[in-house]
Protein backbone atom coordinates (compact mmCIF):
# COMPACT_ATOMS: atom_id res chain seq x y z
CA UNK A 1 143.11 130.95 121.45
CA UNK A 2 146.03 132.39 119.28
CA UNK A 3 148.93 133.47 119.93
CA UNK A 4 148.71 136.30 122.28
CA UNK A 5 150.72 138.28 121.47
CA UNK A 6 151.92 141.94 119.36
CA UNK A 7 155.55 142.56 118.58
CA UNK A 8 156.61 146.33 117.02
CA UNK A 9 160.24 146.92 116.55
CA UNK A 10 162.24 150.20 117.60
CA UNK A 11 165.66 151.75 117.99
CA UNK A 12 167.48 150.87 121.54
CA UNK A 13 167.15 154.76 122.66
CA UNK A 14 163.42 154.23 122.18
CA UNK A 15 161.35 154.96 125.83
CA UNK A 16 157.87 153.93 126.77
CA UNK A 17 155.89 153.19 129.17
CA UNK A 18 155.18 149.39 131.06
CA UNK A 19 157.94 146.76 132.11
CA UNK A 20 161.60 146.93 130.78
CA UNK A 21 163.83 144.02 129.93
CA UNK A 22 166.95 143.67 130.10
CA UNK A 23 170.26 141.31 129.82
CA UNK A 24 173.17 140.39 131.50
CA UNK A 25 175.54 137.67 131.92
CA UNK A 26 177.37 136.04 134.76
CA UNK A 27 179.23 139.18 135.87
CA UNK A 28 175.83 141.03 135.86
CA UNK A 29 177.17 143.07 132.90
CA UNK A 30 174.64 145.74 131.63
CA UNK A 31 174.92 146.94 127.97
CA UNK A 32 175.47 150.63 127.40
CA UNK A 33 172.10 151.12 125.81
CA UNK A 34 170.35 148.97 129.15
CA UNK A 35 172.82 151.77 131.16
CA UNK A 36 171.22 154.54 129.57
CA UNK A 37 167.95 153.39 129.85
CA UNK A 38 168.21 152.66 133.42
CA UNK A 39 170.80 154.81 134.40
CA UNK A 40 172.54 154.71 137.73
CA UNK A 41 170.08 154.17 139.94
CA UNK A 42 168.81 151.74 138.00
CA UNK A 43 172.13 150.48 138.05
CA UNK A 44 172.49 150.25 141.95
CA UNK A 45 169.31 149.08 142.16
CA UNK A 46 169.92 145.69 140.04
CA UNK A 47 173.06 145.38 141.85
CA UNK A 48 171.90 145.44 145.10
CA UNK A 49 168.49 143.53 144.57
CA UNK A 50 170.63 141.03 142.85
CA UNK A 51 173.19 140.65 146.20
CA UNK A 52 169.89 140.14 148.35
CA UNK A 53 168.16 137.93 145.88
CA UNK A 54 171.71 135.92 145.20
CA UNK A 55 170.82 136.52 141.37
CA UNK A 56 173.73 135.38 139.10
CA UNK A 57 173.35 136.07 136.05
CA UNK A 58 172.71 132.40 135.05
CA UNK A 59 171.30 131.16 131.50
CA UNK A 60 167.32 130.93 132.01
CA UNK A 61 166.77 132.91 135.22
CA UNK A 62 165.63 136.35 135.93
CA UNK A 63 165.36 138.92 138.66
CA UNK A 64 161.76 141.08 138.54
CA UNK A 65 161.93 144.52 140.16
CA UNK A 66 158.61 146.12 140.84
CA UNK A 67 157.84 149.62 140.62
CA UNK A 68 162.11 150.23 140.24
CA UNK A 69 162.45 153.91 141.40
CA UNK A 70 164.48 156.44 139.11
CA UNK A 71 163.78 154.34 136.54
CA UNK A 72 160.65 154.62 133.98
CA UNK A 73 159.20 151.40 133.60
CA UNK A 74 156.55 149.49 135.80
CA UNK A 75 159.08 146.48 136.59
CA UNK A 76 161.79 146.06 135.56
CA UNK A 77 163.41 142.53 134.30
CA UNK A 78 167.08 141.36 134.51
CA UNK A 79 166.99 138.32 132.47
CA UNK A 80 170.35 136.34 132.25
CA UNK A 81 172.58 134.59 130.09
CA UNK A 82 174.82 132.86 131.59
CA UNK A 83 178.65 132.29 131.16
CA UNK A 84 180.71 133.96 128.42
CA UNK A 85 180.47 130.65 127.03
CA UNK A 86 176.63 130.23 127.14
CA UNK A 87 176.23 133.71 125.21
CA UNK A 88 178.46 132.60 122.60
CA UNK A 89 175.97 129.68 121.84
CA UNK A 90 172.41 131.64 122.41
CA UNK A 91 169.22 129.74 121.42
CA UNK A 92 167.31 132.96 120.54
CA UNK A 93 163.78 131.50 120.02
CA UNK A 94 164.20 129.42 123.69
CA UNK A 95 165.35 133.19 124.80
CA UNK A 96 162.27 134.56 123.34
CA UNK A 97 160.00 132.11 125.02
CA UNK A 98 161.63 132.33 128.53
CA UNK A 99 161.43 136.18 128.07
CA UNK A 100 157.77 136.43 127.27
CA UNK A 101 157.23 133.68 129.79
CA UNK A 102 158.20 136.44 132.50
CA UNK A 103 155.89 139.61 130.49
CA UNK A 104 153.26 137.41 130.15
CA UNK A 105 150.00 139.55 129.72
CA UNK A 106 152.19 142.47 129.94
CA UNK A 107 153.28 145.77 127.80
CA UNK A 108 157.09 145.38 127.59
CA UNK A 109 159.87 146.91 126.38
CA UNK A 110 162.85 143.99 125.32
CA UNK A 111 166.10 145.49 124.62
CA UNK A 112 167.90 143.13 122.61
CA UNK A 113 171.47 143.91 123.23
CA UNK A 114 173.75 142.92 126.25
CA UNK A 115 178.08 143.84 126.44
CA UNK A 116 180.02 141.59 123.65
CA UNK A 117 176.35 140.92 121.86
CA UNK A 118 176.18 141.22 118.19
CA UNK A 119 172.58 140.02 117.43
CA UNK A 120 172.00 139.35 113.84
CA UNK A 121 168.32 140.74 112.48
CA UNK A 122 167.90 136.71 112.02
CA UNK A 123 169.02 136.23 115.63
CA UNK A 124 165.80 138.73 116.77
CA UNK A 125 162.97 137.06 114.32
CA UNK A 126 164.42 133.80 116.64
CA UNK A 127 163.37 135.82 119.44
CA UNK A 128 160.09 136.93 118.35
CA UNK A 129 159.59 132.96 116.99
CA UNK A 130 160.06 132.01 120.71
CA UNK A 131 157.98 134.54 122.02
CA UNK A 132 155.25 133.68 119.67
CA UNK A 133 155.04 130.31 121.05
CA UNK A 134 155.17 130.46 124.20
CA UNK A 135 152.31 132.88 124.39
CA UNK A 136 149.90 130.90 122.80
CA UNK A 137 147.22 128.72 124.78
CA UNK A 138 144.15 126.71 123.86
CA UNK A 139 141.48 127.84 125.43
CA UNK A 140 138.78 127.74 122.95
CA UNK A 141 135.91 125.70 124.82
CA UNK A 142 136.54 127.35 128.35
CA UNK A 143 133.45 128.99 129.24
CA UNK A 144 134.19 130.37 132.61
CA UNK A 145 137.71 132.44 132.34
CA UNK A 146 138.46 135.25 135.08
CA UNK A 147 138.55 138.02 132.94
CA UNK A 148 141.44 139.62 134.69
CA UNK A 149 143.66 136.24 134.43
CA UNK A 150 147.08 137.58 133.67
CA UNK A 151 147.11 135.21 130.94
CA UNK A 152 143.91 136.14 129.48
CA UNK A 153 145.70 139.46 128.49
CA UNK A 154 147.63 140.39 125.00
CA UNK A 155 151.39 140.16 125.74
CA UNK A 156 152.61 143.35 123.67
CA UNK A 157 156.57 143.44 123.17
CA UNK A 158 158.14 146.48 122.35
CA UNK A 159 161.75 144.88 120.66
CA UNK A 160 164.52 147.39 121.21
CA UNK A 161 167.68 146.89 118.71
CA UNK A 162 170.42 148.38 116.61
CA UNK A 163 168.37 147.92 113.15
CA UNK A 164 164.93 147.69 113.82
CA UNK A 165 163.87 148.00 109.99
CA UNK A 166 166.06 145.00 108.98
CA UNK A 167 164.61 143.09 112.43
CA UNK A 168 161.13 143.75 111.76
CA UNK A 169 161.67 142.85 108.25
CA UNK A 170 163.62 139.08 109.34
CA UNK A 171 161.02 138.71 111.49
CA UNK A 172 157.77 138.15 108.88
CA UNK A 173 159.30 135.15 108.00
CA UNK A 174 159.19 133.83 111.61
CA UNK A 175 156.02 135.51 111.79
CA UNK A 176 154.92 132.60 108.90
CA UNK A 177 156.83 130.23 110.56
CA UNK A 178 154.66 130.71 113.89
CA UNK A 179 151.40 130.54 112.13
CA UNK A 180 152.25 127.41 110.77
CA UNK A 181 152.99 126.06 114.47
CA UNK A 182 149.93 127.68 115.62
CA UNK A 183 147.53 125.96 113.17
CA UNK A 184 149.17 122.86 113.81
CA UNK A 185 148.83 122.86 117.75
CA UNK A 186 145.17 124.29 117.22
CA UNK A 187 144.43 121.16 115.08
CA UNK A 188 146.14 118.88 117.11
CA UNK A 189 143.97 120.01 120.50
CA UNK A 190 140.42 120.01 119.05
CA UNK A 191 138.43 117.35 119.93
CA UNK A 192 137.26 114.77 117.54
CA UNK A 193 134.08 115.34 117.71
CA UNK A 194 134.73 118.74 116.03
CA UNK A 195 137.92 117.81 113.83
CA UNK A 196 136.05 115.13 111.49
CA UNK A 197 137.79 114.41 108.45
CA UNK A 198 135.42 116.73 106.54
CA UNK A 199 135.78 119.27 108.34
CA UNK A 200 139.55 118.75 108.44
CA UNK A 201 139.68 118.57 105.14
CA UNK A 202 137.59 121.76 105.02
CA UNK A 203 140.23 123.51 106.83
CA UNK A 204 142.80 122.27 104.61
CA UNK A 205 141.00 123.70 101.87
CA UNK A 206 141.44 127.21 103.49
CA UNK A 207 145.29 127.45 102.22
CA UNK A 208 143.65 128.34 98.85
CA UNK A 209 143.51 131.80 101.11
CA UNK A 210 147.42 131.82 100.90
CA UNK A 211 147.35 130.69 97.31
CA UNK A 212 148.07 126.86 97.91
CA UNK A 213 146.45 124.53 95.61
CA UNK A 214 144.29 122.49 97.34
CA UNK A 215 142.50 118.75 95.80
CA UNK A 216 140.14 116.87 98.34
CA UNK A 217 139.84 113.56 97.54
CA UNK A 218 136.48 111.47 98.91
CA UNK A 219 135.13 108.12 99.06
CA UNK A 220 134.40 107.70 95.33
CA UNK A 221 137.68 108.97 94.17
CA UNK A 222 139.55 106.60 96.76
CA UNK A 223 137.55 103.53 95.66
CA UNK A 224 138.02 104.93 91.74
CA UNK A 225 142.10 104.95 92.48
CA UNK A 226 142.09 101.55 94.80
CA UNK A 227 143.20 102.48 97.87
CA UNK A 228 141.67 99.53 99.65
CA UNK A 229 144.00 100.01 102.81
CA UNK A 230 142.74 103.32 104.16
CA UNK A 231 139.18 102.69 103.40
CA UNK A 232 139.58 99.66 105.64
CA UNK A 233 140.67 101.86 108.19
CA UNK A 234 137.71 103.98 107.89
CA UNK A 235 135.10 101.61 107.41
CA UNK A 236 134.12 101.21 111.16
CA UNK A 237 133.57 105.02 111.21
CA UNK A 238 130.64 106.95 110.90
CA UNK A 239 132.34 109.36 109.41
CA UNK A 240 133.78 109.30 105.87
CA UNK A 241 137.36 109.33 105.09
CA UNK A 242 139.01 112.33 102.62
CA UNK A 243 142.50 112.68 101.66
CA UNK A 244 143.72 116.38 101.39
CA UNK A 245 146.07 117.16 98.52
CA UNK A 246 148.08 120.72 98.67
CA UNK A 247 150.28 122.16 96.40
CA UNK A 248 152.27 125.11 96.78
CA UNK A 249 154.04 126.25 93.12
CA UNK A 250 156.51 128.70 94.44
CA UNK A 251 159.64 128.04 92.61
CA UNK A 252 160.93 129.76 89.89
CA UNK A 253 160.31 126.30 87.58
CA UNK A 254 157.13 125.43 88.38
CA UNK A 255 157.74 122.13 86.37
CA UNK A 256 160.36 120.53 88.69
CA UNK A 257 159.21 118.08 91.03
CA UNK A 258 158.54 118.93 94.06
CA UNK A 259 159.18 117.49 97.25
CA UNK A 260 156.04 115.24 99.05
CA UNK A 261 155.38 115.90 102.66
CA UNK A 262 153.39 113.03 103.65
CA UNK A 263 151.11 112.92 107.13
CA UNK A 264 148.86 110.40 108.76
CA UNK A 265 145.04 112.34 109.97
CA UNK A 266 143.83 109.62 112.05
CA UNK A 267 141.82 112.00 113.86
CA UNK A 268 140.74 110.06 116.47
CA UNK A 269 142.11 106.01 116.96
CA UNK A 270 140.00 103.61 118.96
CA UNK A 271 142.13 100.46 117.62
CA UNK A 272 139.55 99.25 116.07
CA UNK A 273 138.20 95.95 116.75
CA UNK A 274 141.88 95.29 118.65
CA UNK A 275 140.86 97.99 120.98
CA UNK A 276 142.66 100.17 122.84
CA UNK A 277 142.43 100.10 126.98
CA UNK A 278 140.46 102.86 128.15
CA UNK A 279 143.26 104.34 129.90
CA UNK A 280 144.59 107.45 127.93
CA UNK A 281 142.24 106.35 125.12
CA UNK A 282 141.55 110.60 125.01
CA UNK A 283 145.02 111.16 123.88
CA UNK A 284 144.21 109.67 120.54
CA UNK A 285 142.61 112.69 119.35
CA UNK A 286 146.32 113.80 118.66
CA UNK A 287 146.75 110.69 116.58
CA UNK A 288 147.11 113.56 113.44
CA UNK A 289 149.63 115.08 114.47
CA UNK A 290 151.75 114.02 111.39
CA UNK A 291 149.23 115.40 109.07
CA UNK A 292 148.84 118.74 111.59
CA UNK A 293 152.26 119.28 110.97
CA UNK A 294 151.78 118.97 106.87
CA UNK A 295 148.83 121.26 107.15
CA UNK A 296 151.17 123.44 109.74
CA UNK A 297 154.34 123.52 106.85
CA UNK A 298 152.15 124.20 104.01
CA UNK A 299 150.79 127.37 105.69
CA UNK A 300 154.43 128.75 106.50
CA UNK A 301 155.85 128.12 103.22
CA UNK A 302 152.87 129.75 101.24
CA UNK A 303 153.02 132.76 104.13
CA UNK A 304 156.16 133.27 103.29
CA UNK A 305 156.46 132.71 99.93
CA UNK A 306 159.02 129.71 99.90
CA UNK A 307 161.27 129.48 96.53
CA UNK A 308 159.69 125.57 96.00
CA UNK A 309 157.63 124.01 94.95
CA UNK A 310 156.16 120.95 98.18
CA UNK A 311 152.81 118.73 98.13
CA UNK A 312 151.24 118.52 101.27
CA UNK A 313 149.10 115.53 101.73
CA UNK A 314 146.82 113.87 104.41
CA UNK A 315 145.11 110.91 104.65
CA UNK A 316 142.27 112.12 107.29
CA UNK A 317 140.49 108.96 108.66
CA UNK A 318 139.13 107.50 112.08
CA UNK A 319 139.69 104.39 113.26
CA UNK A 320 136.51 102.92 115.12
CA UNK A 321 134.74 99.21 116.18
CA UNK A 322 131.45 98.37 114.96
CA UNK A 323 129.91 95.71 112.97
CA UNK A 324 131.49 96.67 109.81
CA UNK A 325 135.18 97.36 111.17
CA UNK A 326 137.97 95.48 109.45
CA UNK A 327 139.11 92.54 111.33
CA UNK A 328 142.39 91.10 112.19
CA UNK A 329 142.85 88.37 109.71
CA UNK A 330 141.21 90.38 106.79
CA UNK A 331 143.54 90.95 103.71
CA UNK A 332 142.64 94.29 102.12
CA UNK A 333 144.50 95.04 98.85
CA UNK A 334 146.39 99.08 98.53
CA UNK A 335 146.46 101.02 95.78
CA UNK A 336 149.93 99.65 94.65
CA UNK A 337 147.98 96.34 93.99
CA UNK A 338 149.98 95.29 96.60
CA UNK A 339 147.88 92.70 99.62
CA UNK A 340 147.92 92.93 103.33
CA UNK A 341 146.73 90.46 106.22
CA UNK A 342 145.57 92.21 108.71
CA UNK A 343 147.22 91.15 112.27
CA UNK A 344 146.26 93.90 114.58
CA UNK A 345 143.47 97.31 113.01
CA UNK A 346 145.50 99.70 116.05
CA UNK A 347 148.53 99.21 113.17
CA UNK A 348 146.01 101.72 111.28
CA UNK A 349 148.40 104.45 110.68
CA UNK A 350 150.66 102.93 107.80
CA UNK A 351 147.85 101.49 105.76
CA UNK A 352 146.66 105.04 105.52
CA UNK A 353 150.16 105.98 104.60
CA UNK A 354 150.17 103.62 102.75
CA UNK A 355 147.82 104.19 99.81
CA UNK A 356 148.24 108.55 100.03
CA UNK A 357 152.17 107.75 99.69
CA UNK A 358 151.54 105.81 96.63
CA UNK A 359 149.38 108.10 94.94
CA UNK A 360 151.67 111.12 95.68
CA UNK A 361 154.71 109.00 94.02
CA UNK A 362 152.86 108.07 90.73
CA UNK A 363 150.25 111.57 90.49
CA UNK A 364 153.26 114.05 91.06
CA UNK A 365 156.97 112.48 90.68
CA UNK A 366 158.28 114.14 94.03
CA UNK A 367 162.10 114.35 94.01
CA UNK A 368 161.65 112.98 97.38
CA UNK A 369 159.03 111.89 99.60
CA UNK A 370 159.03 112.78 104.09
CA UNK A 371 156.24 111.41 105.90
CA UNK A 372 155.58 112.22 109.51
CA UNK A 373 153.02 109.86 111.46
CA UNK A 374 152.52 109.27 115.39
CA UNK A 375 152.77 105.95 114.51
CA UNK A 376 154.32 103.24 117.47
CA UNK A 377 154.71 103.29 121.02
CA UNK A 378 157.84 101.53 120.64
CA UNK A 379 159.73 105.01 119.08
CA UNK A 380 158.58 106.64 122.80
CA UNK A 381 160.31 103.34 124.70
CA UNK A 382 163.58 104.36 122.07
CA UNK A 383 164.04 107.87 122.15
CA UNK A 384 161.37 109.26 125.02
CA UNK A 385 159.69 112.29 124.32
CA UNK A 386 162.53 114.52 123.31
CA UNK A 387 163.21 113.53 119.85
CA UNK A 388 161.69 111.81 116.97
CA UNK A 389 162.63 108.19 114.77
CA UNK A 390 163.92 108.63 111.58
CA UNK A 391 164.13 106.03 109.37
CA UNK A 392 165.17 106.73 105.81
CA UNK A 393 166.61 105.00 102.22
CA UNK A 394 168.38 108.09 101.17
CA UNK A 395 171.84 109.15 103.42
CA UNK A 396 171.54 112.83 101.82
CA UNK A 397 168.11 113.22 102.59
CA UNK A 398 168.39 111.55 106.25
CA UNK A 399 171.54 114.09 106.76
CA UNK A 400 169.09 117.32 105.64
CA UNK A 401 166.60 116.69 108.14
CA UNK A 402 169.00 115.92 111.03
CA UNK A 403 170.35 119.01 110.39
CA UNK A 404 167.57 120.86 109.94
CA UNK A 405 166.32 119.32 113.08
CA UNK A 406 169.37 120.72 115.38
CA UNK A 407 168.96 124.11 113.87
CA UNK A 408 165.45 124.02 114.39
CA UNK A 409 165.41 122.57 117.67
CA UNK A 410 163.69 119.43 116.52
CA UNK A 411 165.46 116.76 116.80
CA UNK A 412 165.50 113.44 115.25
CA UNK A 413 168.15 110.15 116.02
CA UNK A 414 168.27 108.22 112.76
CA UNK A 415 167.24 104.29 113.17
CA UNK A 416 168.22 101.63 111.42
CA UNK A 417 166.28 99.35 108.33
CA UNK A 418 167.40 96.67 107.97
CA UNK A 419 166.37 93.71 105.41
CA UNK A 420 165.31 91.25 108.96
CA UNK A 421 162.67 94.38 109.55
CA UNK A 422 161.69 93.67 105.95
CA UNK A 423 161.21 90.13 106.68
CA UNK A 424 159.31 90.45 109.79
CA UNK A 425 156.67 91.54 107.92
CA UNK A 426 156.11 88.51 105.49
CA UNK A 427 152.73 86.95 105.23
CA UNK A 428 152.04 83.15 105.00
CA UNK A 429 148.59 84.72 103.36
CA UNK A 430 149.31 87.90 101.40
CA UNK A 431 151.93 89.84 100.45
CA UNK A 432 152.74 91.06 103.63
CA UNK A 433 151.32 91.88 107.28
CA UNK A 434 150.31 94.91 108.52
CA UNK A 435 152.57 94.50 111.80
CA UNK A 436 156.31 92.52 112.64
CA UNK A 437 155.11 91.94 116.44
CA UNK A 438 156.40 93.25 119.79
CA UNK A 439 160.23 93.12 119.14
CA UNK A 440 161.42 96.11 116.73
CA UNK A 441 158.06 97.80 116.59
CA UNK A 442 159.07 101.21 115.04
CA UNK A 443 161.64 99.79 112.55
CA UNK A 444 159.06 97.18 111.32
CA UNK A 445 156.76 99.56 110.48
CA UNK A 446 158.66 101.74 109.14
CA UNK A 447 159.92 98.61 106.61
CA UNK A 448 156.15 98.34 106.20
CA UNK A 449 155.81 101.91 104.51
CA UNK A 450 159.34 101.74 102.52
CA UNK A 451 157.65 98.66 100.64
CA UNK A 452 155.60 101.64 99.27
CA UNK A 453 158.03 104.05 98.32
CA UNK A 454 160.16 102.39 95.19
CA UNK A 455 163.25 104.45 94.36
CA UNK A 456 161.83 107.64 95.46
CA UNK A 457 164.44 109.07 98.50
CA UNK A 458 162.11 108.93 101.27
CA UNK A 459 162.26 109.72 105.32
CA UNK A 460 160.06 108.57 107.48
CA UNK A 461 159.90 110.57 110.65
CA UNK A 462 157.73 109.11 113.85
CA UNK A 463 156.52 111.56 115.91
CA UNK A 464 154.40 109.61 118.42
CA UNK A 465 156.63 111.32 121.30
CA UNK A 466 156.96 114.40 119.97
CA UNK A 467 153.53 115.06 118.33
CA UNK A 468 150.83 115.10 120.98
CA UNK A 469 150.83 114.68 124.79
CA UNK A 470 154.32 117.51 124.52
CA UNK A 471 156.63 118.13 127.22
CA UNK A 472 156.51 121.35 128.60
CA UNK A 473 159.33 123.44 126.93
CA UNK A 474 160.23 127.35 127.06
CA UNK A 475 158.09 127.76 124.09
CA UNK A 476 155.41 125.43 124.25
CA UNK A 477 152.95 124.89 127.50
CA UNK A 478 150.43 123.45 124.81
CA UNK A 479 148.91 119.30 125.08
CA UNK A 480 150.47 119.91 121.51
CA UNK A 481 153.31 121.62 120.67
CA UNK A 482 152.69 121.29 116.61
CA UNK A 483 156.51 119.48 116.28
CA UNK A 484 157.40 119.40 112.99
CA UNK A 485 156.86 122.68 111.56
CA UNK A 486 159.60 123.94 112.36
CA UNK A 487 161.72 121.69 111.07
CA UNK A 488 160.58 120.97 107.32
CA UNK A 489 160.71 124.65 107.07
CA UNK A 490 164.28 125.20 107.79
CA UNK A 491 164.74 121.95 106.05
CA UNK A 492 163.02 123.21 102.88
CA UNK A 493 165.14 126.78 103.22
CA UNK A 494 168.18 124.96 103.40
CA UNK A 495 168.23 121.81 100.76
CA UNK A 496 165.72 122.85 98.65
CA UNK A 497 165.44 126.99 98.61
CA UNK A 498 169.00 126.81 97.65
């Protein structure tokens, strides 16, 4: 269970032993380094096999040559790219999955050059990002694993370009940026009966490794501050709530605010007393997956040593029926002194946001405030499982992370708020209600959290599509592909690294 892989850089003219990869385009193009390496044999060779085979060239398909005589490699790989007007537009990390996707459990020499290419250092740690990714699995609590399981075996890329000192050197920060993913998925697929909140708040605590501050708060300390709405949420539970506080210092001012990251840790929702049907009930062990990807961000950004200064925090609880569950019709009172009737105890997720989005605003003064939450399963019946809700009070803020989101390859569709969301959620018995009904699920609860926000620019990002349950992708064959990672980290290079 990691990511299963090693990467070492080298010059083009390097040689070794195992499979060779190479690129070409539509016209089956090799590059003058791949024709060296190769040489003319090889040459015929690809252009023969790829006549029989009727292999293109086209983006995201490949042409495996076993045993390729006059040439020294074991196989060798023709991956390609496509149309002159696919190469010009190159997602390097999806190329980096797709390529390791075809080495998989292999040694492997990946020469990163192809006729017209000019790939950036940058452009490679993309590639090695994707290749990271896609080789890791979750495998953990398999007992009985054929030893000699292709998969089972370390992937080891040898990554052939013009500069490999300046590659390998790009590439540490995607190296961080991988972790980050990593401990996110691994969080995301334990089981609940392992991933308590104290012992997810224990493995919070272990960013202290990378120099992150890290403050756990427990049941005492939430009573102490008021936050009445999460330890609703928790009170069916065995298991006692914590929040997870972590602060990462690494600007040059270490006295301007910082920006909040925000996640819901329900690690494991029942509904409550307003129970859940049985079917797919065992999905709801992702129901952290905002907080995963806090935990997940926090890691990259100390890793790498981001220029900022960010607060991670979690509110880790689990939502269970039992004779001292809250109750629909209950009115619990948050930390903001503001009072909620309880409708339905499966709308769990933003009272816990509630209360840990409060505190954050008033202990630490974040320049702005991004929560991520798996939150309604009306943002999947909106937008699928391709791209996450984003609901924000802030235009500049709402136009970072969209952008950081396409560069990233998360992607987000901004939603609307509107003041009849606000409404919706008007109590005849307390200040508000903890749900706005069928119609305009997402949006309503998202006007449910903005009533805790004040002035503070603040995004609100549900991920129940994205964060657990993932479709299969290039780079991800993991139940959960740890979305979200990647894009607060470009999004914190880019607005607030500047």
């Amino acid at each position: 269970m990691a990511d299963g892989i090693g990467i070492d850089f080298q010059p083009l003219s390097s040689t070794g032993t195992g499979d060779l990869v190479v690129f070409v385009g539509d016209d089956l193009a090799l590059s003058s380094a791949a024709s060296e390496a190769i040489g003319k044999a090889g040459a015929d060779l690809v252009a023969r096999a790829a006549a029989s085979e009727r292999f293109k060239g086209k983006s995201q398909s490949a042409l495996t040559l076993p045993a390729p005589a006059g040439v020294e490699a074991d196989r060798l790989v023709v991956i390609g790219l496509g149309s002159e007007k696919d190469r010009a537009k190159i997602d390097y990390v999806t190329l980096g999955g797709f390529t390791a996707g075809k080495v998989s459990g292999r040694t492997a020499r990946v020469a990163i050059d192809w006729p017209g290419s000019e790939a950036s250092a940058q452009d490679i740690a993309d590639f090695t990002l994707g290749a990271r990714l896609r080789s890791y699995s979750f495998d953990r609590y398999k007992t009985k694993k054929k030893p000699e399981a292709e998969d089972d075996r370390t992937t080891q890329l040898t990554v052939l370009s013009a500069d490999p000192a300046a590659a390998e050197k790009a590439a540490e920060g995607a190296r961080s940026v991988a972790e980050g993913v990593i401990l996110a998925r691994n969080l995301i697929n334990e089981p609940p009966n392992v991933l308590f909140p104290e012992e997810y708040a224990r493995r919070a605590s272990e960013l202290t490794k990378l120099g992150v501050e890290v403050e756990i708060l427990d049941v005492a300390k939430m009573r102490e501050l008021g936050m009445g709405a999460l330890l609703a949420v928790a009170q069916g539970s065995g298991r006692e709530p914590r929040i997870a506080v972590m602060r990462w210092n690494g600007a040059d001012d270490k006295s301007e605010p910082p920006l909040a990251l925000v996640g819901k840790g329900v690690v494991f929702d029942s509904g409550g007393v307003s129970i859940k049907s049985a079917g797919g009930m065992e999905d709801m062990k992702g129901d952290m997956g905002g907080s995963a990807a806090v935990v997940g961000t926090m890691h990259a950004l100390a890793s790498r040593g981001a220029k900022a200064n960010v607060i991670g925090a979690i509110g880790i609880v689990e939502n269970m029926p039992d004779g001292n569950s809250y109750r629909p019709s209950d009115i619990v009172t948050s930390m903001s002194g503001q009072t909620i009737e309880i409708i339905n105890t499966d709308a769990e997720g933003r009272l816990v946001l509630a209360d840990v989005i409060y505190h954050v605003n008033q202990a630490y003064k974040p320049k702005a405030i991004i929560d991520l939450a798996t939150l309604t399963g009306a943002i999947i019946v909106a937008l699928g499982q391709e791209i996450a809700g984003l609901f924000s009070n802030d235009d500049d803020l709402a136009t970072a992370i969209t952008a950081a989101g396409e560069t990233a390859g998360e992607k987000v569709w901004r939603m609307p708020l509107i003041p009849a969301f606000d409404k919706a959620i008007d109590s005849k018995f307390a200040d508000m209600k903890n749900t706005g009904g069928r119609h305009g699920g997402a949006a309503t609860a998202a006007a449910f959290i903005k009533r805790y926000v004040g002035e503070t620019p603040w995004a609100h990002l549900d991920i129940a599509g994205v964060g657990m349950s993932s479709t299969a992708s290039e780079i991800n064959r993991s139940w959960g592909a740890g979305w979200g990672v990647r894009l607060l980290d470009r999004l914190v290079r880019d607005k607030y690294e500047a």
